[in-house]
N, C-alpha and C. Protein backbone atom coordinates (compact mmCIF):
# COMPACT_ATOMS: atom_id res chain seq x y z
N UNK A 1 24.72 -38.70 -36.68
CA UNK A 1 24.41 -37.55 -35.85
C UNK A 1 24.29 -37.99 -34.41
N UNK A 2 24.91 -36.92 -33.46
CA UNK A 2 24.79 -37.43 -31.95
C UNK A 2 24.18 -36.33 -31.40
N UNK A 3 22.97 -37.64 -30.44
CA UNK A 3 22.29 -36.70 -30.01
C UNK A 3 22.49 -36.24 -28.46
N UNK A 4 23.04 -34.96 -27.71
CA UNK A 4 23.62 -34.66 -26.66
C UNK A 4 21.71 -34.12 -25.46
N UNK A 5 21.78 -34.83 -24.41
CA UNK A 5 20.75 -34.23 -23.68
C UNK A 5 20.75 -33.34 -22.90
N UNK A 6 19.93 -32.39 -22.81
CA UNK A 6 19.54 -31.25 -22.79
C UNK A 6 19.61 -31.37 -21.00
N UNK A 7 20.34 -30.61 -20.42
CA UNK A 7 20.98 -30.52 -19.06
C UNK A 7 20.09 -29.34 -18.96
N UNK A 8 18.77 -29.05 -18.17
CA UNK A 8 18.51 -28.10 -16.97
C UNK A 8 19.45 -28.26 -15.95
N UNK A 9 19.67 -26.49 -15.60
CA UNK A 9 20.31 -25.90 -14.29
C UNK A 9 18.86 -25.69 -14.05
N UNK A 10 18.83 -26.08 -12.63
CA UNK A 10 17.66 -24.94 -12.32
C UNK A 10 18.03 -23.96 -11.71
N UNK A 11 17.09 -22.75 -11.94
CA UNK A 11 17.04 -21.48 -11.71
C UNK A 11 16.88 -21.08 -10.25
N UNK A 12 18.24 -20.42 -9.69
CA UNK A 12 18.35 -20.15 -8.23
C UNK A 12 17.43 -18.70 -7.82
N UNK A 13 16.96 -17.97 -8.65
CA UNK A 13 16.31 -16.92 -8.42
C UNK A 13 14.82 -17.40 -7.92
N UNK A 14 14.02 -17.16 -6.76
CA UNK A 14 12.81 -18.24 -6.35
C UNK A 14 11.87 -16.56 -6.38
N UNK A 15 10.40 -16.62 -6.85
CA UNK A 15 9.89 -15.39 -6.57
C UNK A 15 9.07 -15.44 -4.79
N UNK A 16 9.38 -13.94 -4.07
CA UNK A 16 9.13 -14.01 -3.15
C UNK A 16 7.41 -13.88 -3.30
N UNK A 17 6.81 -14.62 -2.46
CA UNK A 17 5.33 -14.77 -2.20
C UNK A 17 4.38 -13.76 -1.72
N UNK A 18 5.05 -12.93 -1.00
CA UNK A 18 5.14 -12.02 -0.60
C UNK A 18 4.91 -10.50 -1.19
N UNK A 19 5.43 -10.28 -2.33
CA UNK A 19 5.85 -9.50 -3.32
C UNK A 19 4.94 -9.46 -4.66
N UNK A 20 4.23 -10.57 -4.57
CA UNK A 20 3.35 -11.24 -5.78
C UNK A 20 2.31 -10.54 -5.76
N UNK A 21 2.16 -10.39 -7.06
CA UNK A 21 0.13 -9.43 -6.93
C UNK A 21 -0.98 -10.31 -6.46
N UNK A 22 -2.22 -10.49 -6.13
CA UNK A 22 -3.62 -10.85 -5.94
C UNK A 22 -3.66 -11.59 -7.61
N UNK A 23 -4.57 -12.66 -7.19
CA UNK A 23 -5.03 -13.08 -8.46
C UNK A 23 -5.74 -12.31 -8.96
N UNK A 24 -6.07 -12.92 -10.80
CA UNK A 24 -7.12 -11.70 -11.34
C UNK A 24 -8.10 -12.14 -10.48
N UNK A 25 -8.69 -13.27 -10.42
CA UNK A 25 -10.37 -13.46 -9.65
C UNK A 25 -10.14 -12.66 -8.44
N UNK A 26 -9.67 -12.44 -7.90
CA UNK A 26 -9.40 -11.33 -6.70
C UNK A 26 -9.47 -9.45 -7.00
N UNK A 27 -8.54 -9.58 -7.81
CA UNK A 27 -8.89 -8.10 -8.46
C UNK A 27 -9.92 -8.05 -9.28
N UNK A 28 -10.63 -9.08 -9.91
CA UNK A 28 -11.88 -8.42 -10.32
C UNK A 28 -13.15 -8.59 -9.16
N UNK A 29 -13.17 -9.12 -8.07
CA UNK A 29 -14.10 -9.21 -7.04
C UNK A 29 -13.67 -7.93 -6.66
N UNK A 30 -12.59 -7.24 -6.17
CA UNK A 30 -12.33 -6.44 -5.20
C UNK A 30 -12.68 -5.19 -6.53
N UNK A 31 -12.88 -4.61 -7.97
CA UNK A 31 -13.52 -4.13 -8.40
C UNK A 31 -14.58 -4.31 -8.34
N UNK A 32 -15.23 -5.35 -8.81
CA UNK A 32 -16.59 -5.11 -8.29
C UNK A 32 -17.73 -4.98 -7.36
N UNK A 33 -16.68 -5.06 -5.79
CA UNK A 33 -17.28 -4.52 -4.93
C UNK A 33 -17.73 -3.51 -4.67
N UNK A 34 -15.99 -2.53 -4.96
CA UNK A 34 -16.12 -1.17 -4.93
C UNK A 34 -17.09 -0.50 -6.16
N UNK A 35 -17.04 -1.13 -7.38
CA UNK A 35 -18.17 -0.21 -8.22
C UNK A 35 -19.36 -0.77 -7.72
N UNK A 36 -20.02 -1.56 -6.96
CA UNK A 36 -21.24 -1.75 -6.44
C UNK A 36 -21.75 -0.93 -5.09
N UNK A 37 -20.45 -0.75 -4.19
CA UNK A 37 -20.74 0.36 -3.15
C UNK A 37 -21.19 1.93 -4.14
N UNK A 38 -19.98 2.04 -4.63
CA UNK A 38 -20.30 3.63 -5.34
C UNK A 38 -21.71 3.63 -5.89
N UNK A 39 -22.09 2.18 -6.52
CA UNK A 39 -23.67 2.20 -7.27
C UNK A 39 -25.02 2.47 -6.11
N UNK A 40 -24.38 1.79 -5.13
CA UNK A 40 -25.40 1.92 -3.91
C UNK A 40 -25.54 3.60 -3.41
N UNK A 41 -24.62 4.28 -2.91
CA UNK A 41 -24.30 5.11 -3.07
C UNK A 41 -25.19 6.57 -3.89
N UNK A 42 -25.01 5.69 -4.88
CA UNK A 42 -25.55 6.56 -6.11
C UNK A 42 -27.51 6.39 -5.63
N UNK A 43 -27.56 5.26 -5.57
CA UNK A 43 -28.93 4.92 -5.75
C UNK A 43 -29.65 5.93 -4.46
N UNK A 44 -29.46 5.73 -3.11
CA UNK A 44 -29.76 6.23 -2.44
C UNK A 44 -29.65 7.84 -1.92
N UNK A 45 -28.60 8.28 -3.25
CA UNK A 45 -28.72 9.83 -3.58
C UNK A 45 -29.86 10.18 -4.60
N UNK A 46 -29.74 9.04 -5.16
CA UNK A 46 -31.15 9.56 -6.28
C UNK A 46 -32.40 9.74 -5.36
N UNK A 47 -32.67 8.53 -4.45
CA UNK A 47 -33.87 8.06 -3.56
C UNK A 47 -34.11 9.43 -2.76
N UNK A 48 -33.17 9.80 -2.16
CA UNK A 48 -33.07 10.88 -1.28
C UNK A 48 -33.60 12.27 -1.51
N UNK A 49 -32.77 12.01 -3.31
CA UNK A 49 -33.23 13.94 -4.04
C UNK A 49 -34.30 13.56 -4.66
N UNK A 50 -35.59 12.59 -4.82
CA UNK A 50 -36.52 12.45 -4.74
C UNK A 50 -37.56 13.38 -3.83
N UNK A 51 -36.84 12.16 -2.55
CA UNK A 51 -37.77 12.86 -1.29
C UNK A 51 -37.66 13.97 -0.71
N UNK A 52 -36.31 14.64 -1.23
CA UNK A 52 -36.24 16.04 -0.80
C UNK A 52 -36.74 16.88 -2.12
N UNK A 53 -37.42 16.44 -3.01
CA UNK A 53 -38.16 17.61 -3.83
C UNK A 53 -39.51 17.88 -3.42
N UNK A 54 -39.63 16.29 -3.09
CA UNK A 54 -41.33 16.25 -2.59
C UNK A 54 -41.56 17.23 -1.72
N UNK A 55 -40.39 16.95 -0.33
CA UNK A 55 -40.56 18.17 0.69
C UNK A 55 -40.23 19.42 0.52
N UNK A 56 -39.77 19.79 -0.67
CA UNK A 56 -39.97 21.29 -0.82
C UNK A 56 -38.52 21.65 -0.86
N UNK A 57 -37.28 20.93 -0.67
CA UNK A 57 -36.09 21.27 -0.31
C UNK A 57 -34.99 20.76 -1.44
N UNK A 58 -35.38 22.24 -2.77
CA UNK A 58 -35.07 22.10 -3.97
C UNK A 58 -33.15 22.08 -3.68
N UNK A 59 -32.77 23.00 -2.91
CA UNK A 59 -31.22 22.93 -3.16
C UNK A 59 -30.53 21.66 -2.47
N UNK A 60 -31.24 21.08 -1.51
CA UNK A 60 -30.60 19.75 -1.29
C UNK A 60 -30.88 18.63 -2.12
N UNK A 61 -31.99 18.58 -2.85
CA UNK A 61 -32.28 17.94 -3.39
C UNK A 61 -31.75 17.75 -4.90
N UNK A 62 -31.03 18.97 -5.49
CA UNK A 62 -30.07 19.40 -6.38
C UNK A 62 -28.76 18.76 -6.32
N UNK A 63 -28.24 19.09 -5.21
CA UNK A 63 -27.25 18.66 -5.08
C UNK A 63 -27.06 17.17 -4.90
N UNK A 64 -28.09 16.03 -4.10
CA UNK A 64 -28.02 14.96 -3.96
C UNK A 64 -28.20 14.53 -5.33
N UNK A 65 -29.00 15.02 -6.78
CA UNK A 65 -28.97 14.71 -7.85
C UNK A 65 -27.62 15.05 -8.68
N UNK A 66 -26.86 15.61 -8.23
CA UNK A 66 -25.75 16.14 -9.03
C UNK A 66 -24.97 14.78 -8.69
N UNK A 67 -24.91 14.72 -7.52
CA UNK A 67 -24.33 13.14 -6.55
C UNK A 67 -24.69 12.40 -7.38
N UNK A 68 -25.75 11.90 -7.72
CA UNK A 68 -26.40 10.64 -8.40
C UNK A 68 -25.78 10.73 -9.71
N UNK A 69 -25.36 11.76 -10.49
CA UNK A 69 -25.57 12.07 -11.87
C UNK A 69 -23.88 11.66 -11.95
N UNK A 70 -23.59 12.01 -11.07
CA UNK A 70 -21.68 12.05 -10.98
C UNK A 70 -21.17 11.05 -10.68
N UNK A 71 -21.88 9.97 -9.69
CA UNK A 71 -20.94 8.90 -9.05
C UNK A 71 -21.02 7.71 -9.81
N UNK A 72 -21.40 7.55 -11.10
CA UNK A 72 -21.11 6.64 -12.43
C UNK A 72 -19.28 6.50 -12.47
N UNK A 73 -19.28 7.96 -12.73
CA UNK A 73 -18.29 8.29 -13.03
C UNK A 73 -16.40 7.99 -12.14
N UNK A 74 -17.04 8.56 -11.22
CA UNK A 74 -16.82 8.20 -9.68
C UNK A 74 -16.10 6.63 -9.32
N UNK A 75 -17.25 6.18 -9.39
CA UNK A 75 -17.35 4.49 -9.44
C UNK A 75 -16.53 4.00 -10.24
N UNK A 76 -16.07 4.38 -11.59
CA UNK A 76 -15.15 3.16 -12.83
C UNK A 76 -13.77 3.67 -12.14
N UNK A 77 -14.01 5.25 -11.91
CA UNK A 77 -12.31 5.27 -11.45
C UNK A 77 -11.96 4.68 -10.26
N UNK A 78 -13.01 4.56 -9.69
CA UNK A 78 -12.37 4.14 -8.36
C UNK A 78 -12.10 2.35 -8.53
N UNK A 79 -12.97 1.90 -9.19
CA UNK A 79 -12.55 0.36 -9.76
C UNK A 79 -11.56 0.08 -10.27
N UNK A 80 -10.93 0.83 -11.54
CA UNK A 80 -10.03 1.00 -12.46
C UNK A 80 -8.37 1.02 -11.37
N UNK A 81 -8.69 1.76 -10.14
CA UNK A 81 -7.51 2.35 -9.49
C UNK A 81 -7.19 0.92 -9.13
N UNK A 82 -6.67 0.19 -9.19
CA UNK A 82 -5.86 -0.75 -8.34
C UNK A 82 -4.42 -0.90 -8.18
N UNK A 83 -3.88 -1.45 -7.05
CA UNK A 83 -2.28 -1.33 -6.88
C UNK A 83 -1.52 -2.24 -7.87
N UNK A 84 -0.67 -1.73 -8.00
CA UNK A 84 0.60 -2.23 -8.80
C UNK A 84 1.46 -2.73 -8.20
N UNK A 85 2.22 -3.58 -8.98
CA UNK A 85 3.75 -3.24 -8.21
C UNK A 85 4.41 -2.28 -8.22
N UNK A 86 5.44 -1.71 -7.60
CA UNK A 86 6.27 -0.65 -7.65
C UNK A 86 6.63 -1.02 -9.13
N UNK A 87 7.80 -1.81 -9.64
CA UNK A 87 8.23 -2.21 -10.50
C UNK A 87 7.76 -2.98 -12.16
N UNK A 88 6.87 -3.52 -11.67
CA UNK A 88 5.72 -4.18 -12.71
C UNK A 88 6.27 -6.06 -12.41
N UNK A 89 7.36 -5.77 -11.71
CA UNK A 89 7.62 -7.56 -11.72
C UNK A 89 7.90 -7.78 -9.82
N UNK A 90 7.25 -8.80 -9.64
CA UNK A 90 7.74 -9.49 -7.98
C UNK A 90 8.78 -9.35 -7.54
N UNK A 91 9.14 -9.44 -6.76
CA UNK A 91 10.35 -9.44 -5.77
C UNK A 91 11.09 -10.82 -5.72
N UNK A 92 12.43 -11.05 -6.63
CA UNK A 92 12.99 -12.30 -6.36
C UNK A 92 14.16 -12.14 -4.95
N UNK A 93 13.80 -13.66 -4.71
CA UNK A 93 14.97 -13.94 -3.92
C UNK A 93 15.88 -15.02 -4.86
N UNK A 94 17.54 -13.89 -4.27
CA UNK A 94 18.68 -14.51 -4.77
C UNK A 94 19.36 -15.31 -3.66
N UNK A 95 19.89 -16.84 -3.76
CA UNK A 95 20.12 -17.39 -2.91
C UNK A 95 21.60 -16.75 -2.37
N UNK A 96 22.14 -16.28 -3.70
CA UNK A 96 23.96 -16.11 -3.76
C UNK A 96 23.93 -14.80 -2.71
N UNK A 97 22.45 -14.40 -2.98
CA UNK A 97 23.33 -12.69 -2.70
C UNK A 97 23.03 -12.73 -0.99
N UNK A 98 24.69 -13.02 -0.21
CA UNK A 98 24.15 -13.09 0.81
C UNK A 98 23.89 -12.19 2.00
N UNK A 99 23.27 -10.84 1.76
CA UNK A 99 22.82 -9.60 2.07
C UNK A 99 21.56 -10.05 2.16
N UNK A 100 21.03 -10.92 1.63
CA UNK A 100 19.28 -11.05 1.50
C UNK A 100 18.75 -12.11 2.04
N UNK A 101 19.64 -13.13 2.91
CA UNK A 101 19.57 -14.18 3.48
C UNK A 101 19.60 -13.87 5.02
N UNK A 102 18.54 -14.00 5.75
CA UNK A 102 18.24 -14.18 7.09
C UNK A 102 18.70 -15.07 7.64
N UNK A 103 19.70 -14.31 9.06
CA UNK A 103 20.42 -14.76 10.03
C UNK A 103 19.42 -15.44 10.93
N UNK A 104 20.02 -17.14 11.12
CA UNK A 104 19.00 -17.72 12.28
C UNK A 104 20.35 -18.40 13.11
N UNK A 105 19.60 -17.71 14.43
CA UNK A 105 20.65 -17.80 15.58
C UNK A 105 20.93 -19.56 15.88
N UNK A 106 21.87 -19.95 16.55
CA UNK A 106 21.82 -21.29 16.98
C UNK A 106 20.92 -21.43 17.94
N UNK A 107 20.04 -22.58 18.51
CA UNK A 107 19.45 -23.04 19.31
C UNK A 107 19.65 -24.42 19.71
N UNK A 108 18.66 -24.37 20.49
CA UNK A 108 19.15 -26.25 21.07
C UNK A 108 18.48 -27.44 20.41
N UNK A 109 19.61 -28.65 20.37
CA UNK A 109 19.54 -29.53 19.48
C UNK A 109 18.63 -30.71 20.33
N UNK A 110 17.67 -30.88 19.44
CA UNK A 110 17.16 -32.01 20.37
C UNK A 110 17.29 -33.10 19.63
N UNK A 111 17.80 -34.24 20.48
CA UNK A 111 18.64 -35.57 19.91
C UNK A 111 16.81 -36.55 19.88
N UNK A 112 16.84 -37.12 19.01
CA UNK A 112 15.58 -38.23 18.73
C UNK A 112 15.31 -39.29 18.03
């Protein structure tokens, strides 16, 4: 038996850097910022329709509880929302295709 070795081409398609999503540790910081604002948010609507019952000022104080009661809710979607790619995959660059290759003008040669 002969054994023939295994020839890599490498692959001229390079992904643009550019085009690439955020790491997960990035998308899950940048969720849990935003569900910690919305929580803050929340907290200081509760704090608020507290102190507006004390003072007597039942319909604001209603409504800042409706706030409190709602922005749970509020909060996962707005975490949950993050960007996509258009496509679901990066943007390659093709070396062949030469429509996608940037023109660099001549300049001056410095001899050294």
């Amino acid at each position: 038996m002969r054994l023939t070795p295994i020839r890599h081409r490498p692959d001229p398609k390079v992904v643009v850097v550019t085009g690439a999503r955020a790491s997960r540790h990035v998308d899950i910081e940048d969720r849990r910022r935003k569900y910690l604002i919305t929580m803050a948010v929340r907290t200081v609507a509760f704090v608020g329709a507290v102190c507006l019952f004390v003072a007597g000022l039942e319909w604001e104080a209603a409504l800042l509880l409706v706030l409190s009661l709602v922005a749970p809710i509020i909060g996962v979607v707005i975490a949950n929302n993050h960007v996509r790619s258009a496509a679901g995959r990066p943007e390659v660059y093709d070396p062949d295709d030469t429509g996608n290759v940037p023109s660099i003008g001549r300049g001056p040669t410095i001899d050294g």
